[in-house]
PDB file of N, CA and C in Angstrom:
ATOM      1  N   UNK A   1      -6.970   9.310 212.194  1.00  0.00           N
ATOM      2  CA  UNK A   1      -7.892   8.483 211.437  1.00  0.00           C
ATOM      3  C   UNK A   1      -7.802   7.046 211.923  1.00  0.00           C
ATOM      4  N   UNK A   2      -8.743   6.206 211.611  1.00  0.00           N
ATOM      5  CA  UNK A   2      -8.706   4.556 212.079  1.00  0.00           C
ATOM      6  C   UNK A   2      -9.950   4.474 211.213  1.00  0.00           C
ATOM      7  N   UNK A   3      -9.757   3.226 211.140  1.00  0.00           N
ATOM      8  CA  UNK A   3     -11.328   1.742 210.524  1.00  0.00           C
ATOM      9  C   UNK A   3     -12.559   1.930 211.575  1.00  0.00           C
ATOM     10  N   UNK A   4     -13.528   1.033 211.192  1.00  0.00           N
ATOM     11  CA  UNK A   4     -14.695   1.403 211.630  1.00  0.00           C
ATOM     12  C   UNK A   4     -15.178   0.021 211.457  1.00  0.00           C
ATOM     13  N   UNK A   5     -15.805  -0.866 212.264  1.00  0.00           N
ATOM     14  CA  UNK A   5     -16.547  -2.081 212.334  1.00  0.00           C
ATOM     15  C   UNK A   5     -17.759  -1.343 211.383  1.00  0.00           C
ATOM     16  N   UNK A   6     -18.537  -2.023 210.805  1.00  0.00           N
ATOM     17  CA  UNK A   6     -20.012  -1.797 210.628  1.00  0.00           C
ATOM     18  C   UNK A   6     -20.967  -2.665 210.774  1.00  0.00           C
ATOM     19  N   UNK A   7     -22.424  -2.540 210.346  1.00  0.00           N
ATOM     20  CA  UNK A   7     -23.399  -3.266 210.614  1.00  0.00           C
ATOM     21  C   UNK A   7     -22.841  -4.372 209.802  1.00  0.00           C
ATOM     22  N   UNK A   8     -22.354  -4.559 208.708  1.00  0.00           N
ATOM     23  CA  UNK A   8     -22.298  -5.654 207.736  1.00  0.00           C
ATOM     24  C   UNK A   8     -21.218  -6.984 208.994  1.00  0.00           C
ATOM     25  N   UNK A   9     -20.769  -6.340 209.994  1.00  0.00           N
ATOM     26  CA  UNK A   9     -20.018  -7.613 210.479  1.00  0.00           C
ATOM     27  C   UNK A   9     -21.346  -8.178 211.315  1.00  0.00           C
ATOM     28  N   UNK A  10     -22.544  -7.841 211.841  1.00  0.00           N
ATOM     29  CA  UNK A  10     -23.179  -8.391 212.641  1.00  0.00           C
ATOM     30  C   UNK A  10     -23.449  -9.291 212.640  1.00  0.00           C
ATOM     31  N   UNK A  11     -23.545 -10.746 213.323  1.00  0.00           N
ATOM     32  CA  UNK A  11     -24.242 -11.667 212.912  1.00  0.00           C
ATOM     33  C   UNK A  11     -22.976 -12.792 211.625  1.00  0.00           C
ATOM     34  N   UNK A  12     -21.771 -12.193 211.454  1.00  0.00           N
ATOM     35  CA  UNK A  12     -21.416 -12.647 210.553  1.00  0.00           C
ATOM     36  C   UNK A  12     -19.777 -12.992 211.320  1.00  0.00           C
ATOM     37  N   UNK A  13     -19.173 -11.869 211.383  1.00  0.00           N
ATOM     38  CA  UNK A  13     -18.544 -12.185 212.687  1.00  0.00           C
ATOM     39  C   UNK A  13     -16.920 -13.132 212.120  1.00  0.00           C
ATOM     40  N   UNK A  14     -16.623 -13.228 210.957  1.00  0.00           N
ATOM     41  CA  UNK A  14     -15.770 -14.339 210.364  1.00  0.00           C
ATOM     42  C   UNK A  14     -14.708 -13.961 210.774  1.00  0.00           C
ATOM     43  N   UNK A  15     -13.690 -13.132 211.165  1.00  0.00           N
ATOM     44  CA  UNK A  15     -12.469 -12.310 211.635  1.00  0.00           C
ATOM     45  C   UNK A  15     -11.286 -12.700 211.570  1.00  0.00           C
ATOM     46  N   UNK A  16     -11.795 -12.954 209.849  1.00  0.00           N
ATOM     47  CA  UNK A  16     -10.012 -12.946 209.504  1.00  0.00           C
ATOM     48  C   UNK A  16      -9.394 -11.442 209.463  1.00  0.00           C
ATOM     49  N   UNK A  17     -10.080 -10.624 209.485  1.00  0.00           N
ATOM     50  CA  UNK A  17      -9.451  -9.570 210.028  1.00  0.00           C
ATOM     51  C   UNK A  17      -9.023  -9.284 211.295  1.00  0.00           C
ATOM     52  N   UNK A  18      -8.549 -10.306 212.104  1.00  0.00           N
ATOM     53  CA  UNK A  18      -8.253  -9.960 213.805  1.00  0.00           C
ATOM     54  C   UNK A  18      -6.450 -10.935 213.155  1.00  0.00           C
ATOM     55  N   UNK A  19      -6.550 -11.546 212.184  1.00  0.00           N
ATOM     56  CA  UNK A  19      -4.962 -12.790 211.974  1.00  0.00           C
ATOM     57  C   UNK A  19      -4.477 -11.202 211.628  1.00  0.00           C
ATOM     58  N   UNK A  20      -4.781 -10.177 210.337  1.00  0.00           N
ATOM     59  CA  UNK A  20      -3.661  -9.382 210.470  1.00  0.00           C
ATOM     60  C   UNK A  20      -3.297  -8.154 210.936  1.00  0.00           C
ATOM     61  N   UNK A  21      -3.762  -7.888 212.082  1.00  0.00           N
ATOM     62  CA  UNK A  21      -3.838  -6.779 212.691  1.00  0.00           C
ATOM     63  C   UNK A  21      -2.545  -6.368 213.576  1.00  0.00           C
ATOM     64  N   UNK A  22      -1.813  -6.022 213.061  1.00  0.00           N
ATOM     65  CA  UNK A  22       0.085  -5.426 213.845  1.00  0.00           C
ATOM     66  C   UNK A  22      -0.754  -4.846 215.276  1.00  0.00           C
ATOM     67  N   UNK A  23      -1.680  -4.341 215.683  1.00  0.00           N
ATOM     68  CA  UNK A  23      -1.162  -4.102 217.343  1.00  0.00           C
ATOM     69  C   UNK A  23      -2.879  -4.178 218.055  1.00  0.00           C
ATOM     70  N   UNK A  24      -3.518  -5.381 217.579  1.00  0.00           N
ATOM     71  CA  UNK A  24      -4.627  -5.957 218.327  1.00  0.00           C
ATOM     72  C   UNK A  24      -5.488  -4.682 218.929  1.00  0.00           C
ATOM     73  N   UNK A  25      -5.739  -4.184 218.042  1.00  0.00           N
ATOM     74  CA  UNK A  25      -6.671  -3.161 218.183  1.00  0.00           C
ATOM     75  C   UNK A  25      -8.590  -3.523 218.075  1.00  0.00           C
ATOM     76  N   UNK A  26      -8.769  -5.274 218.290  1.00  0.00           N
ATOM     77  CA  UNK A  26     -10.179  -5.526 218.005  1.00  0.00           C
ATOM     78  C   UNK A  26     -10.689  -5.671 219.168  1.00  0.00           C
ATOM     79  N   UNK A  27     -11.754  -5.964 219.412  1.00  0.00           N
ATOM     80  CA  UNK A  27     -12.435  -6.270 220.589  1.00  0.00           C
ATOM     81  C   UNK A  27     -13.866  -6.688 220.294  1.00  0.00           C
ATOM     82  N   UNK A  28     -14.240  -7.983 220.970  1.00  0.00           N
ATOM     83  CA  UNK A  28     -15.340  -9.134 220.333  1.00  0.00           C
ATOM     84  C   UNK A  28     -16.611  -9.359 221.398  1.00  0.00           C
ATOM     85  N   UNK A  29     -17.741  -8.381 220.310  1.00  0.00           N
ATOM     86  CA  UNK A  29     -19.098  -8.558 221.013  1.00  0.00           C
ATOM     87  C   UNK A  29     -19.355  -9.958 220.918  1.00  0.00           C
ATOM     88  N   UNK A  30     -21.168  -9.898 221.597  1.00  0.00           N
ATOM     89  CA  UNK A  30     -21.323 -11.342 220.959  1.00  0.00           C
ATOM     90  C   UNK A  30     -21.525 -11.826 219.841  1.00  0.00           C
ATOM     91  N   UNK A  31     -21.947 -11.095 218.953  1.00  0.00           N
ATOM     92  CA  UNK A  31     -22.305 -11.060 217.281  1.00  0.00           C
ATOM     93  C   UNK A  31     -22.093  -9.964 216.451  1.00  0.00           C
ATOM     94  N   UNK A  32     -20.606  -9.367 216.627  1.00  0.00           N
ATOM     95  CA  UNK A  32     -20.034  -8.473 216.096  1.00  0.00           C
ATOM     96  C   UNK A  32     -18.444  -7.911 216.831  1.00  0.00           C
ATOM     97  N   UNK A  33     -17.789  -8.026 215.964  1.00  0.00           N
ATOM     98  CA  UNK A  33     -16.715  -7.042 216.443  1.00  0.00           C
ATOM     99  C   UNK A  33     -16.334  -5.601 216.278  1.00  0.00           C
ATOM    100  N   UNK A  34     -15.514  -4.794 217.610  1.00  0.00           N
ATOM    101  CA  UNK A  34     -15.294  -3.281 217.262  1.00  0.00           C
ATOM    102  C   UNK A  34     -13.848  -2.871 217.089  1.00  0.00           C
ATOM    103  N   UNK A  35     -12.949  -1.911 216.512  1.00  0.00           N
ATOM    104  CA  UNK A  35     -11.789  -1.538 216.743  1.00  0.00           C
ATOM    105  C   UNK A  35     -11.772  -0.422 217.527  1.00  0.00           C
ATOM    106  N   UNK A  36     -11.069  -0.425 218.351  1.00  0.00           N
ATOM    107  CA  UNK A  36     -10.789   0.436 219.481  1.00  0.00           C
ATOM    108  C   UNK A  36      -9.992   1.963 218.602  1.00  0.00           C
ATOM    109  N   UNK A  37     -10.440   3.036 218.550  1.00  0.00           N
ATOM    110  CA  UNK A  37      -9.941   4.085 217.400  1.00  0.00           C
ATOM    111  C   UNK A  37      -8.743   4.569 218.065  1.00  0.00           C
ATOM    112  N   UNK A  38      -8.657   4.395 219.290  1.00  0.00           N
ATOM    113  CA  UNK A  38      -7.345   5.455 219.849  1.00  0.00           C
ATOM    114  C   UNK A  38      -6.538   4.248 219.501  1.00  0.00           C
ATOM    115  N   UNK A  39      -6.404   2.730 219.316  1.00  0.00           N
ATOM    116  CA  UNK A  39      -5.558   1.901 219.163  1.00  0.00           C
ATOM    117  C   UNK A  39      -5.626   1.474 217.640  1.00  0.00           C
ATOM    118  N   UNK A  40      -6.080   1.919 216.831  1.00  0.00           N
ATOM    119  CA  UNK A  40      -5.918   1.613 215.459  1.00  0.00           C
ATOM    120  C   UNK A  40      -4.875   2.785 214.916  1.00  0.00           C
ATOM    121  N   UNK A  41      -3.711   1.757 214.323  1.00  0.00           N
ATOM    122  CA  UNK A  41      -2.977   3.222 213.831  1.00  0.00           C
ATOM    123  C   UNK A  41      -3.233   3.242 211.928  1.00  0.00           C
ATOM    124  N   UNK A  42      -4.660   3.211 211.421  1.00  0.00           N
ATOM    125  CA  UNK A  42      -4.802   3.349 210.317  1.00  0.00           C
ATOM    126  C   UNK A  42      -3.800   2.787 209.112  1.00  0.00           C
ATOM    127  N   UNK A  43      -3.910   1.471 209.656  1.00  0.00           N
ATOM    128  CA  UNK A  43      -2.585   1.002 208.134  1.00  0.00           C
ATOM    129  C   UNK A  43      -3.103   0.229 207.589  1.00  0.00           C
ATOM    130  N   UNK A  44      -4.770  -0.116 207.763  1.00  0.00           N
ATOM    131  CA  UNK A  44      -5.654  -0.646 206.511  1.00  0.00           C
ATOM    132  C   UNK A  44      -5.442  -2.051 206.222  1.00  0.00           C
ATOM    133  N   UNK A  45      -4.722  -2.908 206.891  1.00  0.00           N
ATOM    134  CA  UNK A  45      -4.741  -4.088 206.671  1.00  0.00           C
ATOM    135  C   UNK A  45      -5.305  -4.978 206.716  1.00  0.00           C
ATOM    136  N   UNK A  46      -6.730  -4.634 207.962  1.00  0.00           N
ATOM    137  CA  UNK A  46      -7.799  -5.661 207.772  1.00  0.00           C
ATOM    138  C   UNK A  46      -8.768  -5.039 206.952  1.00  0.00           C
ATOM    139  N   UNK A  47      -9.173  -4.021 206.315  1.00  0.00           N
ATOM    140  CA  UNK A  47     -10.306  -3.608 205.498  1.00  0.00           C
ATOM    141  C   UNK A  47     -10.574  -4.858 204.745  1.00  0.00           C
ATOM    142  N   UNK A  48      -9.250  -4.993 203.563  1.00  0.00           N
ATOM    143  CA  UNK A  48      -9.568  -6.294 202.372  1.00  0.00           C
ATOM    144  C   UNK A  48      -9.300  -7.378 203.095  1.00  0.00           C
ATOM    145  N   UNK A  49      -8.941  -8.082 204.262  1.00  0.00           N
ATOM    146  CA  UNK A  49      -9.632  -8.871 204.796  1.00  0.00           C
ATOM    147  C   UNK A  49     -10.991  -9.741 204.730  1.00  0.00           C
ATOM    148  N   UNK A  50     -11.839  -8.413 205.546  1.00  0.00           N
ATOM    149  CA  UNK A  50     -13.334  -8.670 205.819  1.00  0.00           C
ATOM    150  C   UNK A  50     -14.405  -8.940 204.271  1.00  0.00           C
ATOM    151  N   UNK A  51     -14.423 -10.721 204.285  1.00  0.00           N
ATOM    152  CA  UNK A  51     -15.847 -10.723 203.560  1.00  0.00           C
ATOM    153  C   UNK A  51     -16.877 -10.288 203.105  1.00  0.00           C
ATOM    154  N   UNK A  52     -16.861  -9.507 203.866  1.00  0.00           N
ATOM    155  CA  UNK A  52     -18.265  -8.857 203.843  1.00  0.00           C
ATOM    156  C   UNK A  52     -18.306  -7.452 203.781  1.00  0.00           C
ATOM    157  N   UNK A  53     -17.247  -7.025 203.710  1.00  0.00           N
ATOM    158  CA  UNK A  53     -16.927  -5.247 203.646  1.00  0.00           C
ATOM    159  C   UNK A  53     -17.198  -4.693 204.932  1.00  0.00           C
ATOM    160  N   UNK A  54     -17.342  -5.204 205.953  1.00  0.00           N
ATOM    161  CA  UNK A  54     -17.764  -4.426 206.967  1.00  0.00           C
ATOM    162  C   UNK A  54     -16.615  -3.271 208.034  1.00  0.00           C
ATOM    163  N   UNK A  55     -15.441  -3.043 207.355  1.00  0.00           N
ATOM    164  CA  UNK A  55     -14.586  -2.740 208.266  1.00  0.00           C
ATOM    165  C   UNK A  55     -13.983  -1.510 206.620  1.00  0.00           C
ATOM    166  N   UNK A  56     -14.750  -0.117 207.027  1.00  0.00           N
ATOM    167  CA  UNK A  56     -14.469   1.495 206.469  1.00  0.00           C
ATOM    168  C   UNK A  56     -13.601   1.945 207.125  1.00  0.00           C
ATOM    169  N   UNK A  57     -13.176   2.973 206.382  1.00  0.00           N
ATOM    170  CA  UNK A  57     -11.770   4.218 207.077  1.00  0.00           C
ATOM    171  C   UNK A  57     -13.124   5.453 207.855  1.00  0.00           C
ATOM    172  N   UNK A  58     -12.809   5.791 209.214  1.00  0.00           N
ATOM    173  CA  UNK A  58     -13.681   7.126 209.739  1.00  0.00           C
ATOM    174  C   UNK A  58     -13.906   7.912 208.704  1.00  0.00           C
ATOM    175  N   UNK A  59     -13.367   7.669 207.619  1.00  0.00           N
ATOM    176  CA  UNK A  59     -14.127   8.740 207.042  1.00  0.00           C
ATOM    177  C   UNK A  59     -14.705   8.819 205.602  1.00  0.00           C
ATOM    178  N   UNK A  60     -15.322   7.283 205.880  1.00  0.00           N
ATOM    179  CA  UNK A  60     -16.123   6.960 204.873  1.00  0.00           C
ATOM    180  C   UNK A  60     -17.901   7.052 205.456  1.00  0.00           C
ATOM    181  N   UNK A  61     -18.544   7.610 204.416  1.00  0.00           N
ATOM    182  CA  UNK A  61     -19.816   7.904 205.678  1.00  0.00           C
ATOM    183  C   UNK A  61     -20.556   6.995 205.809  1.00  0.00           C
ATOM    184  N   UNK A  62     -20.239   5.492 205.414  1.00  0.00           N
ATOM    185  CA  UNK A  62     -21.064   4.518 206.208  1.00  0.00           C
ATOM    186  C   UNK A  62     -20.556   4.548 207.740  1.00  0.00           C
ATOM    187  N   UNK A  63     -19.457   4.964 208.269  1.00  0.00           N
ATOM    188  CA  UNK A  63     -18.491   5.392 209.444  1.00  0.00           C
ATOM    189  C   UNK A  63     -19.215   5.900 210.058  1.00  0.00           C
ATOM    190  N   UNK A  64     -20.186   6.893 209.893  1.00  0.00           N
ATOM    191  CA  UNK A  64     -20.545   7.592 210.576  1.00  0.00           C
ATOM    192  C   UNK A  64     -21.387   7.556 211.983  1.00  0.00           C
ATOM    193  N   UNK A  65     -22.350   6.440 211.589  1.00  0.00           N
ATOM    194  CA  UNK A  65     -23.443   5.752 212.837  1.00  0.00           C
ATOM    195  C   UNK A  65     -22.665   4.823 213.387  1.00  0.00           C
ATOM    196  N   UNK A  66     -21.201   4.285 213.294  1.00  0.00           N
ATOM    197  CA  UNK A  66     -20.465   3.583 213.742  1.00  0.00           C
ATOM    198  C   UNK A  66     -19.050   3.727 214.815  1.00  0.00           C
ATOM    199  N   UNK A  67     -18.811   5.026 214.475  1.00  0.00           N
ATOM    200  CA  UNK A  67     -17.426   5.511 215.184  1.00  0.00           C
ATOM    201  C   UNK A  67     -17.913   5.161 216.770  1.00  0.00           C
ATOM    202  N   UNK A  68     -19.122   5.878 217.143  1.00  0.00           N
ATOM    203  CA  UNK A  68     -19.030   5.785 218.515  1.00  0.00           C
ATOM    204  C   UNK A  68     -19.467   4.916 218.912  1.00  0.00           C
ATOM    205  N   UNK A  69     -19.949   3.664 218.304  1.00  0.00           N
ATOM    206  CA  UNK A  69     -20.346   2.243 218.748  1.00  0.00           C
ATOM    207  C   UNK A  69     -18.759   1.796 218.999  1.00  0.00           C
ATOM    208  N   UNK A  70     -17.935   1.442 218.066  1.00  0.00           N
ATOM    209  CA  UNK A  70     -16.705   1.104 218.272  1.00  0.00           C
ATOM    210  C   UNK A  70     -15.959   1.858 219.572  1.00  0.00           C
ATOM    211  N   UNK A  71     -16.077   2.509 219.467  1.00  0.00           N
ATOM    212  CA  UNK A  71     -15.354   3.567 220.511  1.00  0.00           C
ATOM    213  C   UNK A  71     -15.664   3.336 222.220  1.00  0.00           C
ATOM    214  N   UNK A  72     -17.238   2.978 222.207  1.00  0.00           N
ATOM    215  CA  UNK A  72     -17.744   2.976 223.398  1.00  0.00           C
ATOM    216  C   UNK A  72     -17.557   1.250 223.610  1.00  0.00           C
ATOM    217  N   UNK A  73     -18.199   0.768 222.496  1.00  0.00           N
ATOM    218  CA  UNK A  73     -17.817  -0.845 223.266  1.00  0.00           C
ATOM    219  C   UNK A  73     -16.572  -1.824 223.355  1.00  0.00           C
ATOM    220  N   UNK A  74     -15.647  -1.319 222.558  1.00  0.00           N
ATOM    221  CA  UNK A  74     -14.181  -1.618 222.538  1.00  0.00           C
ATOM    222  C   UNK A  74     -13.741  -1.023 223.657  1.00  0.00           C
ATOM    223  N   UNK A  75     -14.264   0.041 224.718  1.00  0.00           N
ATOM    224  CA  UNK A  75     -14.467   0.069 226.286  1.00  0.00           C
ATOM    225  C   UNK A  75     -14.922  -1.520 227.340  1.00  0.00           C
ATOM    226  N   UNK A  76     -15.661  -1.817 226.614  1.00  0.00           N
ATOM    227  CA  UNK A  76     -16.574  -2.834 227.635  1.00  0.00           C
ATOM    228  C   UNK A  76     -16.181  -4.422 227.305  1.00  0.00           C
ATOM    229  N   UNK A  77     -15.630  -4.498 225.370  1.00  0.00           N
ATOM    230  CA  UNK A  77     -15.641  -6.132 225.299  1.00  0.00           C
ATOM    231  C   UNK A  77     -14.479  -6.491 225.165  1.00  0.00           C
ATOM    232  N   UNK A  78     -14.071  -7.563 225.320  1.00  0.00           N
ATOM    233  CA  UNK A  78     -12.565  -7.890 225.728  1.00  0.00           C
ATOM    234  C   UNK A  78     -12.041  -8.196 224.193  1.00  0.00           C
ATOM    235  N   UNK A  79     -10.643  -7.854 225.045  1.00  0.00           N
ATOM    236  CA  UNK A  79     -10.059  -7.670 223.182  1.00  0.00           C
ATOM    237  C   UNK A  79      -9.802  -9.386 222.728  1.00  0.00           C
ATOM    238  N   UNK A  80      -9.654  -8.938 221.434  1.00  0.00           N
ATOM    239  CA  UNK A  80      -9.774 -10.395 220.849  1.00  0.00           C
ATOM    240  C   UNK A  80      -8.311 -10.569 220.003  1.00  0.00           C
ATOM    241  N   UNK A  81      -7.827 -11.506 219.666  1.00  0.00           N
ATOM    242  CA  UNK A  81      -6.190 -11.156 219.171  1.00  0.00           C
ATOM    243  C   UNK A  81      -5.938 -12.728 218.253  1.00  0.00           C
ATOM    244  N   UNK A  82      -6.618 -13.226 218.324  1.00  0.00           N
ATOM    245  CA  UNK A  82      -6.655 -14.711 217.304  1.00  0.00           C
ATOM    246  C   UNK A  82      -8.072 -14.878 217.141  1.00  0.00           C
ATOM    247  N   UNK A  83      -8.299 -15.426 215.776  1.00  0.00           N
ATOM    248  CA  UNK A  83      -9.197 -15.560 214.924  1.00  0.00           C
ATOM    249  C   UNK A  83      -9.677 -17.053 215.640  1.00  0.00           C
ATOM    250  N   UNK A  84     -10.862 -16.451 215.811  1.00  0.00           N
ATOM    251  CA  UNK A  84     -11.867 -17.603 215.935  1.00  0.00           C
ATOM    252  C   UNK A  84     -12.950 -18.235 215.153  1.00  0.00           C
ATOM    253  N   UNK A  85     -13.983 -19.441 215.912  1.00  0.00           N
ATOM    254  CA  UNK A  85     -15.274 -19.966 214.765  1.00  0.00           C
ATOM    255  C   UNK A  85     -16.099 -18.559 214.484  1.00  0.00           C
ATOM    256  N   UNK A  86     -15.866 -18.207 213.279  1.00  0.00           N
ATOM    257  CA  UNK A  86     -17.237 -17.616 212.960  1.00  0.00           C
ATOM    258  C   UNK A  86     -18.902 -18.474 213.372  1.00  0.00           C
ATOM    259  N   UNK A  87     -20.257 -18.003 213.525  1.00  0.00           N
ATOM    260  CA  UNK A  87     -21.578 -17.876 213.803  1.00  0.00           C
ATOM    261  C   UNK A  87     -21.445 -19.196 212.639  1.00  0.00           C
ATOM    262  N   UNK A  88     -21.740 -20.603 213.214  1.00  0.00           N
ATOM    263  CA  UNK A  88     -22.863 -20.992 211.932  1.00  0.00           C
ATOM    264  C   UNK A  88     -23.672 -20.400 210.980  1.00  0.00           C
ATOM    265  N   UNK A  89     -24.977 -19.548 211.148  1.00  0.00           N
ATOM    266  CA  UNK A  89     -25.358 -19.112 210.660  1.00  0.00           C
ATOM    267  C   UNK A  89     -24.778 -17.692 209.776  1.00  0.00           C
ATOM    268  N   UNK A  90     -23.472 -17.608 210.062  1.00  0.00           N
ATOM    269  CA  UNK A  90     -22.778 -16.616 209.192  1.00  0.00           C
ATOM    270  C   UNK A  90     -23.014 -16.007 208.049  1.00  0.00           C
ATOM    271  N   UNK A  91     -22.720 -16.947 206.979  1.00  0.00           N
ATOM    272  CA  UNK A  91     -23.195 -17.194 205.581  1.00  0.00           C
ATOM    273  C   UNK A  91     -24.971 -16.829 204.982  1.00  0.00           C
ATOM    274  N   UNK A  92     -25.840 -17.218 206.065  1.00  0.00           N
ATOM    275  CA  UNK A  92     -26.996 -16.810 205.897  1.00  0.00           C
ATOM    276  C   UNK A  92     -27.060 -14.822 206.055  1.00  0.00           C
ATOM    277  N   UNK A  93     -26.552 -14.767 207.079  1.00  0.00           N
ATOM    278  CA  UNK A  93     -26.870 -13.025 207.259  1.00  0.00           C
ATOM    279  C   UNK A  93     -26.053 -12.199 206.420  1.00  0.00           C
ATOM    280  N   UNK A  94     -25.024 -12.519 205.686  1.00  0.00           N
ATOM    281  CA  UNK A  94     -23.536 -12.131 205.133  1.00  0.00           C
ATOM    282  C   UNK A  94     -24.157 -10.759 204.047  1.00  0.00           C
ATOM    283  N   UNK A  95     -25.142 -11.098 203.629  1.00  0.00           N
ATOM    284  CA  UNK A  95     -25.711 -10.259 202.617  1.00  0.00           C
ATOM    285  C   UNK A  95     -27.016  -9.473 203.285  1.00  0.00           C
ATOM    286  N   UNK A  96     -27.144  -9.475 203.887  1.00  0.00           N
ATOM    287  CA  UNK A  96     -28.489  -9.304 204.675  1.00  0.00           C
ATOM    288  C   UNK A  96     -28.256  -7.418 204.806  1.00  0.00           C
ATOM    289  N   UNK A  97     -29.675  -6.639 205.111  1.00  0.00           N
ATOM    290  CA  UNK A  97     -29.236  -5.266 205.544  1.00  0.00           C
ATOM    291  C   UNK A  97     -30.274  -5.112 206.806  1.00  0.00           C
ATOM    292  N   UNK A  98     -30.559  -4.088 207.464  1.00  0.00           N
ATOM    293  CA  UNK A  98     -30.784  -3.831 208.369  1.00  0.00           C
ATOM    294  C   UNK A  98     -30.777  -4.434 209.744  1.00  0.00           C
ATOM    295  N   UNK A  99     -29.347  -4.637 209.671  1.00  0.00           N
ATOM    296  CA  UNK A  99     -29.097  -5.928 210.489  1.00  0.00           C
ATOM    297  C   UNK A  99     -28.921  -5.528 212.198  1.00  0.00           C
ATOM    298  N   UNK A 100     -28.850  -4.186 212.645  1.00  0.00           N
ATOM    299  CA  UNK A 100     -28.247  -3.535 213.319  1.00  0.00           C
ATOM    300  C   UNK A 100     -29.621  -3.095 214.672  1.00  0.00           C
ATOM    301  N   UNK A 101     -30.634  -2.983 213.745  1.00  0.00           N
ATOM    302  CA  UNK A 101     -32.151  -3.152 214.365  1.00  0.00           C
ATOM    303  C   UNK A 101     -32.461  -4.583 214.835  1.00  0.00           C
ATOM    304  N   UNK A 102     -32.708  -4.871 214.098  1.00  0.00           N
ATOM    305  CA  UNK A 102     -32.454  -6.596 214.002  1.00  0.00           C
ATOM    306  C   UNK A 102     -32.020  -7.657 215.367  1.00  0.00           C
ATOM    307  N   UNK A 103     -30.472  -7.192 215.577  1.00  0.00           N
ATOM    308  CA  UNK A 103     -29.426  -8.268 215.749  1.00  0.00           C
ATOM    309  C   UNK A 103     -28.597  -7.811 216.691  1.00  0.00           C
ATOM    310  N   UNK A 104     -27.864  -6.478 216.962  1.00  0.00           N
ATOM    311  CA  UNK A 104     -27.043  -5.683 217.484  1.00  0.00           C
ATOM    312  C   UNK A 104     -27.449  -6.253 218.882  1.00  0.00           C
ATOM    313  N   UNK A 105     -26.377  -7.024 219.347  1.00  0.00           N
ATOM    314  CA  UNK A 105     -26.198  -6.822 220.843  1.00  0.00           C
ATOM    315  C   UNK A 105     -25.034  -6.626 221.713  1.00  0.00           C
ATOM    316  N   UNK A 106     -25.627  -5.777 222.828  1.00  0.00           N
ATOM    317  CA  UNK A 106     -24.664  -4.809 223.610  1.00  0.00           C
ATOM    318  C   UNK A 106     -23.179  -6.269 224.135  1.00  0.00           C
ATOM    319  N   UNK A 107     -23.577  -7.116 224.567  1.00  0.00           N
ATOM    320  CA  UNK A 107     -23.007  -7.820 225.191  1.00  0.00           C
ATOM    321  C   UNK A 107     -21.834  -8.500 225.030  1.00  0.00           C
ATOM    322  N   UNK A 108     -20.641  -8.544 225.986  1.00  0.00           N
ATOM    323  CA  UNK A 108     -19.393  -8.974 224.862  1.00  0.00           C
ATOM    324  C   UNK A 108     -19.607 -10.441 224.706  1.00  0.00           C
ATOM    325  N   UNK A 109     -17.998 -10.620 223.549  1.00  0.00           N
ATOM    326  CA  UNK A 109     -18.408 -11.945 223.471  1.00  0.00           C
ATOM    327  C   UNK A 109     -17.096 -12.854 224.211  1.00  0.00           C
ATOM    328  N   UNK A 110     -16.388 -13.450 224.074  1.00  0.00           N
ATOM    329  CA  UNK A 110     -15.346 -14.279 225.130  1.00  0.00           C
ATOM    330  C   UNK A 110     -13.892 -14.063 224.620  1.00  0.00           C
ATOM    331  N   UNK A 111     -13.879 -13.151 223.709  1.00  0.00           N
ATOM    332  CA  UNK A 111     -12.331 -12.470 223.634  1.00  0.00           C
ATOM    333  C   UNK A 111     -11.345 -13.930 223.534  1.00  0.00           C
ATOM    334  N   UNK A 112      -9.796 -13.846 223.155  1.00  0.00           N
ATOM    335  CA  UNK A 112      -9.249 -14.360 222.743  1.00  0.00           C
ATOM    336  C   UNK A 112      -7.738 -14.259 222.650  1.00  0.00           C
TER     337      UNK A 112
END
């Protein structure tokens, strides 16, 4: 089992869930972060973290349209390991839904 980024981090991006993470299992698009699942050892410490709820256990079924986004781009974006500026516009999208149509981009972001 492991966590699951979701749409709710897009665009929002705040990652105080990357300060308590025991073995740097994140990795930072440009307007979203993913956890790498073979490197999450499920001990739930950033879930209540995240503002915005965006970070489920696999096997919660908002998880579901998400496992293999995490999986595949925590391949491609460089891992991230200290908390950085969240998006100015953060606070505006924080509540927002269909954000994933929207906003979702492939591209990493500058890791840390």
């Amino acid at each position: 089992m492991a966590y699951v980024v979701t749409e709710q981090c897009i665009k929002c991006k705040y990652m105080d869930c990357i300060e308590v993470c025991p073995v740097d299992c994140f990795y930072e698009g440009e307007n979203m972060l993913a956890i790498h699942p073979d490197e999450c050892i499920d001990c739930g410490v950033c879930e209540p973290e995240c503002p915005v709820d965006a970070i489920v256990p696999d096997s919660d079924a908002k998880a579901d349209a998400w496992l293999k986004i995490n999986a595949d781009f925590a391949l491609t974006w460089p891992n991230i390991t200290r908390k950085g500026t969240p998006p100015p516009d953060a606070d505006e999208h924080k509540d927002e839904e269909g954000k994933k149509d929207k906003y979702f981009s492939p591209k990493p972001g500058n890791g840390a």
